[in-house]
Protein backbone atom coordinates (compact mmCIF):
# COMPACT_ATOMS: atom_id res chain seq x y z
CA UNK A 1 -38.19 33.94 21.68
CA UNK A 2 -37.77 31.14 19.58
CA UNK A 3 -38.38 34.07 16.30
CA UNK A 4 -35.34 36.09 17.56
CA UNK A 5 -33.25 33.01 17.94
CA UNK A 6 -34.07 32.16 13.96
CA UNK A 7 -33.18 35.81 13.65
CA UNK A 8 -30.00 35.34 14.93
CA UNK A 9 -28.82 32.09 13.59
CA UNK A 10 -29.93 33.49 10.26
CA UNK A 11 -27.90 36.79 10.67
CA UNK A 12 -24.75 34.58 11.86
CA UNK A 13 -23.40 32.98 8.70
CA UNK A 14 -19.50 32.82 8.53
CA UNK A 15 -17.91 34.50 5.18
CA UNK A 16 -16.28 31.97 2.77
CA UNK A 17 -13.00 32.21 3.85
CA UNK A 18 -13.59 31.71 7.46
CA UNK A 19 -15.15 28.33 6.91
CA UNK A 20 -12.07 27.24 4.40
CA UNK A 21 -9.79 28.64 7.02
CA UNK A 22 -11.33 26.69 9.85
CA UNK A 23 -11.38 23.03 7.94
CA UNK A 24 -7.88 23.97 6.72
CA UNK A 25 -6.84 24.41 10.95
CA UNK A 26 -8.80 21.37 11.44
CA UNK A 27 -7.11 19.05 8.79
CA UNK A 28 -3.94 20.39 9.55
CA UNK A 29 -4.45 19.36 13.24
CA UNK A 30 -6.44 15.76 12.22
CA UNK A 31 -3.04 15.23 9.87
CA UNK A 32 -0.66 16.18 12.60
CA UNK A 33 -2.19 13.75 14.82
CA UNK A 34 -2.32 11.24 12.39
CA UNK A 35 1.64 11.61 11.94
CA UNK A 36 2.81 12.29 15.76
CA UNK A 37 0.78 8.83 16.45
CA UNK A 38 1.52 6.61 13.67
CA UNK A 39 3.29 3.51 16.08
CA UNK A 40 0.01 3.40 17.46
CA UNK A 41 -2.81 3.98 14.74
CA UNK A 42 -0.76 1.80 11.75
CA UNK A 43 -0.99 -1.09 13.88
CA UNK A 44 -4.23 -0.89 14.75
CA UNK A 45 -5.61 -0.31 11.52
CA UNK A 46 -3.38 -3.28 9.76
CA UNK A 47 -5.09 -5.34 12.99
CA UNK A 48 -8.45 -4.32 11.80
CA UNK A 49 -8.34 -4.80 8.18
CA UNK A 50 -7.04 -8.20 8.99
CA UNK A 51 -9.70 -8.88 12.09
CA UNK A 52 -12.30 -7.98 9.13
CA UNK A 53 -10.98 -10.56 7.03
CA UNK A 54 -10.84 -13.42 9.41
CA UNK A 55 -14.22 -12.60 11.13
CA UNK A 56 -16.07 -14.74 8.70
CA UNK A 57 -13.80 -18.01 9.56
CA UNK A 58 -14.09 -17.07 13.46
CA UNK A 59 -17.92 -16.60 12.90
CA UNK A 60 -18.06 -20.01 11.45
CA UNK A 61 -16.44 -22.21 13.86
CA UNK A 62 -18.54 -20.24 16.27
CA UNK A 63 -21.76 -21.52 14.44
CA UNK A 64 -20.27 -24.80 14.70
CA UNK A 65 -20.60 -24.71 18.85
CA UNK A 66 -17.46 -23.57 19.35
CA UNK A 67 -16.27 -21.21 21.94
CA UNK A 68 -15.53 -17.88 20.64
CA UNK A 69 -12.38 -17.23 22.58
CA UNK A 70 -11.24 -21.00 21.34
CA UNK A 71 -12.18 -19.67 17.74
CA UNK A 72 -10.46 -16.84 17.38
CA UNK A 73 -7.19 -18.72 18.64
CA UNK A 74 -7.86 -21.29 16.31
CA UNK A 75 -7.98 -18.96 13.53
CA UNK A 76 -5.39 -16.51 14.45
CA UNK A 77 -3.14 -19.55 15.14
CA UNK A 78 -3.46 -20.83 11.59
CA UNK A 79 -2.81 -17.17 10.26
CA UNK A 80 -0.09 -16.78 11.88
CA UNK A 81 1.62 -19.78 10.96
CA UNK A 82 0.57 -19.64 7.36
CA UNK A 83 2.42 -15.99 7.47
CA UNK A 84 5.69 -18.18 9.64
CA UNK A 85 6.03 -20.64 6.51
CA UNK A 86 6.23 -18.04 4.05
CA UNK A 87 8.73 -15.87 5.49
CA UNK A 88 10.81 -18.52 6.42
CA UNK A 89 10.75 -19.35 2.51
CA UNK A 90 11.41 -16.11 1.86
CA UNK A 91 14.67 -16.45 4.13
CA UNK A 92 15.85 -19.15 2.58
CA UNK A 93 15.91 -17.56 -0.69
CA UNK A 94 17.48 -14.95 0.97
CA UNK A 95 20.51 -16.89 2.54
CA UNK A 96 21.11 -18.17 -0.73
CA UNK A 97 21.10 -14.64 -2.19
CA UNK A 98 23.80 -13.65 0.64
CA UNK A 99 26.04 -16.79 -0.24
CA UNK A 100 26.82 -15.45 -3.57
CA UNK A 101 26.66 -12.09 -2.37
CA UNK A 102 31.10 -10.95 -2.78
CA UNK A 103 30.74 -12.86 -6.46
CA UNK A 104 27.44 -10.08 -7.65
CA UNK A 105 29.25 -7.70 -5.44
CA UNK A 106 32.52 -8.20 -7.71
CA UNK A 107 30.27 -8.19 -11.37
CA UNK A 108 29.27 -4.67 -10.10
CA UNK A 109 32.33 -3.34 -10.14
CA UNK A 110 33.20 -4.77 -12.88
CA UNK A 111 30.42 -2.98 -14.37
CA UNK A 112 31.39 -0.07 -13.22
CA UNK A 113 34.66 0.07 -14.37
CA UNK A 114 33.61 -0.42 -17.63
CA UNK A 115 30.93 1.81 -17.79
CA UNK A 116 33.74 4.31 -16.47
CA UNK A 117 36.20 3.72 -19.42
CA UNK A 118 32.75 3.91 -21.81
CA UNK A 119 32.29 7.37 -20.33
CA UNK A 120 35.58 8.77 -20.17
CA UNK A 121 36.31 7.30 -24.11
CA UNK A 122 32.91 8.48 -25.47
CA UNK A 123 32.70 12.04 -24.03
CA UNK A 124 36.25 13.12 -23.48
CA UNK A 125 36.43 12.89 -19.91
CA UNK A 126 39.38 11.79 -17.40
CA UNK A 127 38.69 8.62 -15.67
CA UNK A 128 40.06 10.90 -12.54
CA UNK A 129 37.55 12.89 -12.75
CA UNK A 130 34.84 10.49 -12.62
CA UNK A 131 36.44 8.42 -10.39
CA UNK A 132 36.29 11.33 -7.74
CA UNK A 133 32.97 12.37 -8.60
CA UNK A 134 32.31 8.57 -7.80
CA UNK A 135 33.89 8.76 -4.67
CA UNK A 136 32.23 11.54 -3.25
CA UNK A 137 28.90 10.61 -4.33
CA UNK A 138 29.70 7.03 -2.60
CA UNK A 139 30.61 8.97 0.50
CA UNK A 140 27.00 11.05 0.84
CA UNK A 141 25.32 7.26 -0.04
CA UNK A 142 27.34 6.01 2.63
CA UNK A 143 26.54 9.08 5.04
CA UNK A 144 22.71 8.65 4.58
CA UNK A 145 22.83 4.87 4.72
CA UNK A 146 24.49 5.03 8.08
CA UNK A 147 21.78 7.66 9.15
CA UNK A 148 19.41 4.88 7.83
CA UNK A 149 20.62 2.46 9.35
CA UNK A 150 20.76 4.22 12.61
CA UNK A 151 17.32 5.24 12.34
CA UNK A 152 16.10 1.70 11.90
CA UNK A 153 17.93 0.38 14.85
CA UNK A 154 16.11 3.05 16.77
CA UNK A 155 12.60 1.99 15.18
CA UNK A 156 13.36 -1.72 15.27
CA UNK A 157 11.91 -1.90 19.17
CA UNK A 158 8.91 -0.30 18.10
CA UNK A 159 8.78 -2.70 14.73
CA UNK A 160 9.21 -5.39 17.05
CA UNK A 161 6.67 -4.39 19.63
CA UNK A 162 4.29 -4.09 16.62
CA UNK A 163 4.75 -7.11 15.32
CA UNK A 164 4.16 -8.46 19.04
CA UNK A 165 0.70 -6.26 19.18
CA UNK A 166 -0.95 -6.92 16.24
CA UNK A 167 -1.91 -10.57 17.04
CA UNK A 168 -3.21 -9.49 20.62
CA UNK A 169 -5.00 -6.05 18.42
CA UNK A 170 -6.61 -9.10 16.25
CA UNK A 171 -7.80 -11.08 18.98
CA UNK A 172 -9.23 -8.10 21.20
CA UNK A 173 -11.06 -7.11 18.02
CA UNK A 174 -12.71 -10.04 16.98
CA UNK A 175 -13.79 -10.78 20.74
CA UNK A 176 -15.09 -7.57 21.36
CA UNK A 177 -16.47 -7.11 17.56
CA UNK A 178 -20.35 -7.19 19.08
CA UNK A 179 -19.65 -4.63 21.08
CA UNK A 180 -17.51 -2.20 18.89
CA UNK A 181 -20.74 -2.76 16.23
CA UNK A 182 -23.31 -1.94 19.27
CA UNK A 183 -21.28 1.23 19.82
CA UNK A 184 -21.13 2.26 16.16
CA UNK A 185 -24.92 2.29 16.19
CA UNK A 186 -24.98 4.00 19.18
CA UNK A 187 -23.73 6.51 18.12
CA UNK A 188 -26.08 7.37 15.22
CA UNK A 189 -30.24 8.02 15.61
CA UNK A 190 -32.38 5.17 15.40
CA UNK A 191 -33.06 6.54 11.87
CA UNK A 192 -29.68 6.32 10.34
CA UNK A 193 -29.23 2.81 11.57
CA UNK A 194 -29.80 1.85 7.67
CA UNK A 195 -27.16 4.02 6.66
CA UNK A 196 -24.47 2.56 9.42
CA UNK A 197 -25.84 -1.01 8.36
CA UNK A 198 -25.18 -0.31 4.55
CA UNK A 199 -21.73 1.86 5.53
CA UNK A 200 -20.43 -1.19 7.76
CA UNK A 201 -21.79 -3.78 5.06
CA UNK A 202 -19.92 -2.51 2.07
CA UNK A 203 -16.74 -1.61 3.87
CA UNK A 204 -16.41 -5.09 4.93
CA UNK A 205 -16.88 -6.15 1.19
CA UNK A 206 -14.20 -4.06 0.18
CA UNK A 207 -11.76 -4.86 2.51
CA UNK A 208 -12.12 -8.35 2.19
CA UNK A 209 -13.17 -8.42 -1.88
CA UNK A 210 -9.61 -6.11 -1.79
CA UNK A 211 -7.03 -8.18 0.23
CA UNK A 212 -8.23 -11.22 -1.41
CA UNK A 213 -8.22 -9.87 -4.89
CA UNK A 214 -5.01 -8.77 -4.29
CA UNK A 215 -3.45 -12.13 -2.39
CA UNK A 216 -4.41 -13.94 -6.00
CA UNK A 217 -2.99 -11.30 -8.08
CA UNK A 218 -0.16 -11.25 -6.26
CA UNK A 219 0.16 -14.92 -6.75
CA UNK A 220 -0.06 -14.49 -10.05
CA UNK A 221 2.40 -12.07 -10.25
CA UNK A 222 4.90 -13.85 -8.66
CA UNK A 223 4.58 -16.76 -10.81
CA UNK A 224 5.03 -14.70 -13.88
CA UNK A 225 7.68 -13.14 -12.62
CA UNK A 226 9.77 -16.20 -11.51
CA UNK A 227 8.66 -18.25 -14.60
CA UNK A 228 9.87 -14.80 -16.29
CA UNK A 229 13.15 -14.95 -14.88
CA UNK A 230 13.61 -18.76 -14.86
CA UNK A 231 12.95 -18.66 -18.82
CA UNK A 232 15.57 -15.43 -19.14
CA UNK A 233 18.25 -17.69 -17.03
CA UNK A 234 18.16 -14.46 -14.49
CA UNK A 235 19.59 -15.93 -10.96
CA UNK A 236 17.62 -16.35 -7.82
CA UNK A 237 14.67 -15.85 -9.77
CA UNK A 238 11.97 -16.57 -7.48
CA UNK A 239 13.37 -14.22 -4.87
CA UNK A 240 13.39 -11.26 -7.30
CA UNK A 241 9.78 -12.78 -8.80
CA UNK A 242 8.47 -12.90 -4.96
CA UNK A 243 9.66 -9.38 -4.47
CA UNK A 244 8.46 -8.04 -7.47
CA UNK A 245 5.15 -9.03 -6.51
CA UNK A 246 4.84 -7.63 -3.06
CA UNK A 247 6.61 -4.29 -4.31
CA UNK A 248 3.58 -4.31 -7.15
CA UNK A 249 0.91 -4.20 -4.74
CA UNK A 250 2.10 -0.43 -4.27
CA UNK A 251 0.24 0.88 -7.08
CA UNK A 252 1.77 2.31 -10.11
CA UNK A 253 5.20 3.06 -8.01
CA UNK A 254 5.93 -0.48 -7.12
CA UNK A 255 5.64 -2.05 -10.33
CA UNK A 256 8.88 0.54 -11.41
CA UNK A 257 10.96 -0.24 -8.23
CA UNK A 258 10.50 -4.13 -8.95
CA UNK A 259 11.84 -3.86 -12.04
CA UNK A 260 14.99 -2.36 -11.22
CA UNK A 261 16.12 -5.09 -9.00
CA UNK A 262 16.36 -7.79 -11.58
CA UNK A 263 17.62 -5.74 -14.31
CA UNK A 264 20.50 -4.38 -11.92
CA UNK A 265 20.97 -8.48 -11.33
CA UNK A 266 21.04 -9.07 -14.89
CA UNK A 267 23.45 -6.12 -15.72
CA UNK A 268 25.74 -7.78 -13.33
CA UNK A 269 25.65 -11.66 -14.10
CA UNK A 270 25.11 -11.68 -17.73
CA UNK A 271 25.12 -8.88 -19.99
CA UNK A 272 23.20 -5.85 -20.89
CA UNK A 273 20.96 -7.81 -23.95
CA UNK A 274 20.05 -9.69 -20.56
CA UNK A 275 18.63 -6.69 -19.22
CA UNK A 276 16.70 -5.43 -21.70
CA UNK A 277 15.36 -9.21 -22.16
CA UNK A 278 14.24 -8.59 -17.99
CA UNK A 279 12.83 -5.11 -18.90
CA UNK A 280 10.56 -6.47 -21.38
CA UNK A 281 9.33 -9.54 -19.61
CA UNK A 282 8.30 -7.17 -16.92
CA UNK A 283 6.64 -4.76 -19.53
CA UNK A 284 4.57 -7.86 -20.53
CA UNK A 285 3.48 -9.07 -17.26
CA UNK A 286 2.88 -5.22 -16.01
CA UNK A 287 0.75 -5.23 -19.20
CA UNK A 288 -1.42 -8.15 -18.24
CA UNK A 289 -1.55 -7.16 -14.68
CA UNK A 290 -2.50 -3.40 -15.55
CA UNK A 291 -5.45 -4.72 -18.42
CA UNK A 292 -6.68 -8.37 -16.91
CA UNK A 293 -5.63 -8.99 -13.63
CA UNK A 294 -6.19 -5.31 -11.93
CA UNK A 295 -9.46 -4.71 -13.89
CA UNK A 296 -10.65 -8.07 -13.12
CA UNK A 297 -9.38 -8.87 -9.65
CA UNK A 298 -8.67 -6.05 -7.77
CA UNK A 299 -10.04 -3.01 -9.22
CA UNK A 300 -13.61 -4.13 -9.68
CA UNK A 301 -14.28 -4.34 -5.98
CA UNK A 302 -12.64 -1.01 -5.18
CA UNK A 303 -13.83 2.23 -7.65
CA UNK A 304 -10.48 4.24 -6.73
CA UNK A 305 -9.69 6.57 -10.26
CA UNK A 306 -5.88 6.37 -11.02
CA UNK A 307 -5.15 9.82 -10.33
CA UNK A 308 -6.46 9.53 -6.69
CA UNK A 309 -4.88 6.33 -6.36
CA UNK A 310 -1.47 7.62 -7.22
CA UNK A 311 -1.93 10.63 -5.04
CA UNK A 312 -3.37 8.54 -2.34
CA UNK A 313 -0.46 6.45 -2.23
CA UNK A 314 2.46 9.44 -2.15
CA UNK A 315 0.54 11.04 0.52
CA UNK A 316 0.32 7.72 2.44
CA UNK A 317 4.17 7.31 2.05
CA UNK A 318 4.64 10.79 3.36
CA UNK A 319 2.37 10.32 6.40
CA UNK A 320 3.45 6.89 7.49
CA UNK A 321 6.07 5.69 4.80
CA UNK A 322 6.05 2.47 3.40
CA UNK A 323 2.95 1.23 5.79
CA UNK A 324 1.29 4.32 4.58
CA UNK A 325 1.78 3.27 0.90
CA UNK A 326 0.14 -0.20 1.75
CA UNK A 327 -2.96 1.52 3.58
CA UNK A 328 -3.94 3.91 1.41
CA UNK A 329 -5.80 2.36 -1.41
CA UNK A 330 -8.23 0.26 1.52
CA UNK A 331 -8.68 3.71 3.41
CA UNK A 332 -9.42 5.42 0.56
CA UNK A 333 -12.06 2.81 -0.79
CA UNK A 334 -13.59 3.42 2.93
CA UNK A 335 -13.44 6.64 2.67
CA UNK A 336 -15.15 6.86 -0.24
CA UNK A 337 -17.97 4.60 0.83
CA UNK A 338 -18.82 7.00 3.55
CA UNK A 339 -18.86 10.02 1.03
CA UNK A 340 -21.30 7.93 -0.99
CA UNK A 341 -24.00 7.88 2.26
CA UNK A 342 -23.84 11.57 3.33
CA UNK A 343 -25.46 13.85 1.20
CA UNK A 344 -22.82 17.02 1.38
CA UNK A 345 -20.08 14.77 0.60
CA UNK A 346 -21.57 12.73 -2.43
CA UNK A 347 -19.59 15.08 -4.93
CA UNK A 348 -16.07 14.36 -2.73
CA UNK A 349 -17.30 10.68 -2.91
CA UNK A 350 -17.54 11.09 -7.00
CA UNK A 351 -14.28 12.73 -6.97
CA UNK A 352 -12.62 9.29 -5.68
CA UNK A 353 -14.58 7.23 -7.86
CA UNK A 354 -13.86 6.21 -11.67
CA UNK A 355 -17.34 6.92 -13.58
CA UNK A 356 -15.83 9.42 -15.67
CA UNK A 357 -18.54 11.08 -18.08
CA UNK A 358 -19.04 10.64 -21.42
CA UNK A 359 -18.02 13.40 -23.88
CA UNK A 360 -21.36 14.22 -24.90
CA UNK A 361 -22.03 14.95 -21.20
CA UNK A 362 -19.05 17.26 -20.66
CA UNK A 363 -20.09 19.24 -23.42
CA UNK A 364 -23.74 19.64 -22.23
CA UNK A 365 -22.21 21.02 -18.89
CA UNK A 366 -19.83 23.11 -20.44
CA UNK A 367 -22.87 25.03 -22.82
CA UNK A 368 -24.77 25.32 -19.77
CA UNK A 369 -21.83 26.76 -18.11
């Protein structure tokens, strides 16, 4: 009996394109899911990167003979109003920002009119003409901005409910974090309880080597930015140096967006010498950022290759937008660490990485190819 049943499991092997077609179905579906539930998963994973990343303090004060439940308030407590004082400084820079708001508001058009004149002198071309070209463009920016806006309004309640969840997400996490680690080995063999330990083990390291690596480059960034700025005579320079920074930690597409800002500032305060002065303060700071801080920092605790990590990041930004963006890099360090401890997905795992081989090693494969 048991001969005729290796007969038949031997005899039953699905064709190549059968197996592609099923993990294509099966992506497809995982992806949908991923997308139709997004208010629900994106908070909970943002609640347990940062659950990960407090667990040490709550574990701690817990060692210390406090109660657990009186721990994790304690430490959620000063999180949360640590996060309080910096957005209301961001505010404030903010308000000030919207005081001078009609004065930029007038430089742009300003701007505008000139570069309109420039246009229609240099290249033969009625100001009419550009002027309703203007115009209609302005009316499609206008169309999709309302749409925008509308759309936010809808997604503010579930912004705010979020917002509202996460903290309760944190706490429920951290209280029932013995259990959820029971159940993880639970669900493995006795014998690949070493490989959970070491999974779990290094994922914590990255997530928490990762947010805190990037917390002191951001820092950083923001500092050179604003010192940038201050130096160039650019106004509300710490606002646009603050911004800059949190756009940067999107990688490679943030560091572009954050320059625009301040050179779009710059165009309409001072002049365009101004501009190009902002364009190549940022060029230095994205230089030491992309060489020393990155490499040094942030990088070294999470072996992501650039190429992945730009693709990683679009595809996040497709899937959950901006949150997505944010994720993906931490998800995809994870990700990768699980590759790394099962055997059929090693190769996947050395896709993500960045050991790229030596020259001398590509051409050995290549003869042998």
């Amino acid at each position: 009996m048991n001969l005729k049943t290796e007969q038949i499991k031997m005899e039953f092997k699905a064709p190549f394109y059968v197996k592609t077609s099923l993990v294509l179905i099966g992506l497809f579906v995982f992806i949908s899911m991923l997308y139709i539930a997004q208010q629900i998963i994106v908070p909970i994973i943002y609640s347990t990167i940062v659950a990960v990343v407090l667990s040490p303090v709550v574990n701690f004060l817990v060692r210390k003979k406090l109660n657990r439940i009186v721990a994790i308030a304690i430490t959620i407590s000063f999180g949360s109003l640590a996060t309080i004082l910096f957005i209301v400084l961001l505010s404030q820079q903010v308000i000030q920002f919207g005081d001078t708001f009609d004065k930029l508001n007038e430089s742009l058009h300003q701007l505008l009119n000139q570069t309109v004149a420039w246009v229609s002198s240099t290249f033969n071309i009625s100001t009419h003409k550009i002027n309703v070209w203007l115009t209609a463009k302005n009316t499609e920016m206008l169309n999709g901005a309302v749409s925008i806006m509308g759309q936010t309004i809808m997604n503010a309640g579930s912004v705010l409910i979020a917002l509202v969840l996460i903290p309760v997400y944190i706490f429920m996490i951290l209280f029932y974090q013995p259990l959820l680690l029971e159940f993880i080995h639970r669900l493995f063999s006795a014998d690949k309880h070493t490989d959970v330990n070491e999974v779990l083990t290094a994922t914590k390291k990255i997530i928490r080597s990762y947010l805190i690596g990037l917390l002191i480059e951001g820092l950083i960034v923001a500092a050179l930015n604003s010192i940038g700025l201050l130096i160039i005579g650019i106004d509300y320079a710490i606002l646009l140096g603050i911004i800059g920074a949190i756009l940067n930690v999107i990688p490679y597409i943030g560091g572009i967006i954050a320059v625009a800002l301040p050179m779009l500032i710059a165009l309409a305060t001072k002049s365009p010498m101004y501009a190009l002065l902002v364009l190549g303060a940022y060029i230095l700071i994205q230089f030491i950022d992309n060489h020393y801080l990155i490499p040094k920092v942030v990088a070294s605790k999470v072996k992501i290759n650039a190429l992945i990590s730009v693709i990683v990041v679009l595809l996040g930004g497709a899937l959950w937008g901006v949150p997505g963006m944010f994720l993906s890099i931490p998800l995809t360090a994870i990700i990768k660490v699980i590759f790394d401890h099962i055997e059929p997905l090693k190769p996947w795992g050395y896709l993500l990485g960045n050991n790229v081989p030596e020259t001398q090693n590509l051409s050995l494969i290549k003869n042998k190819i």
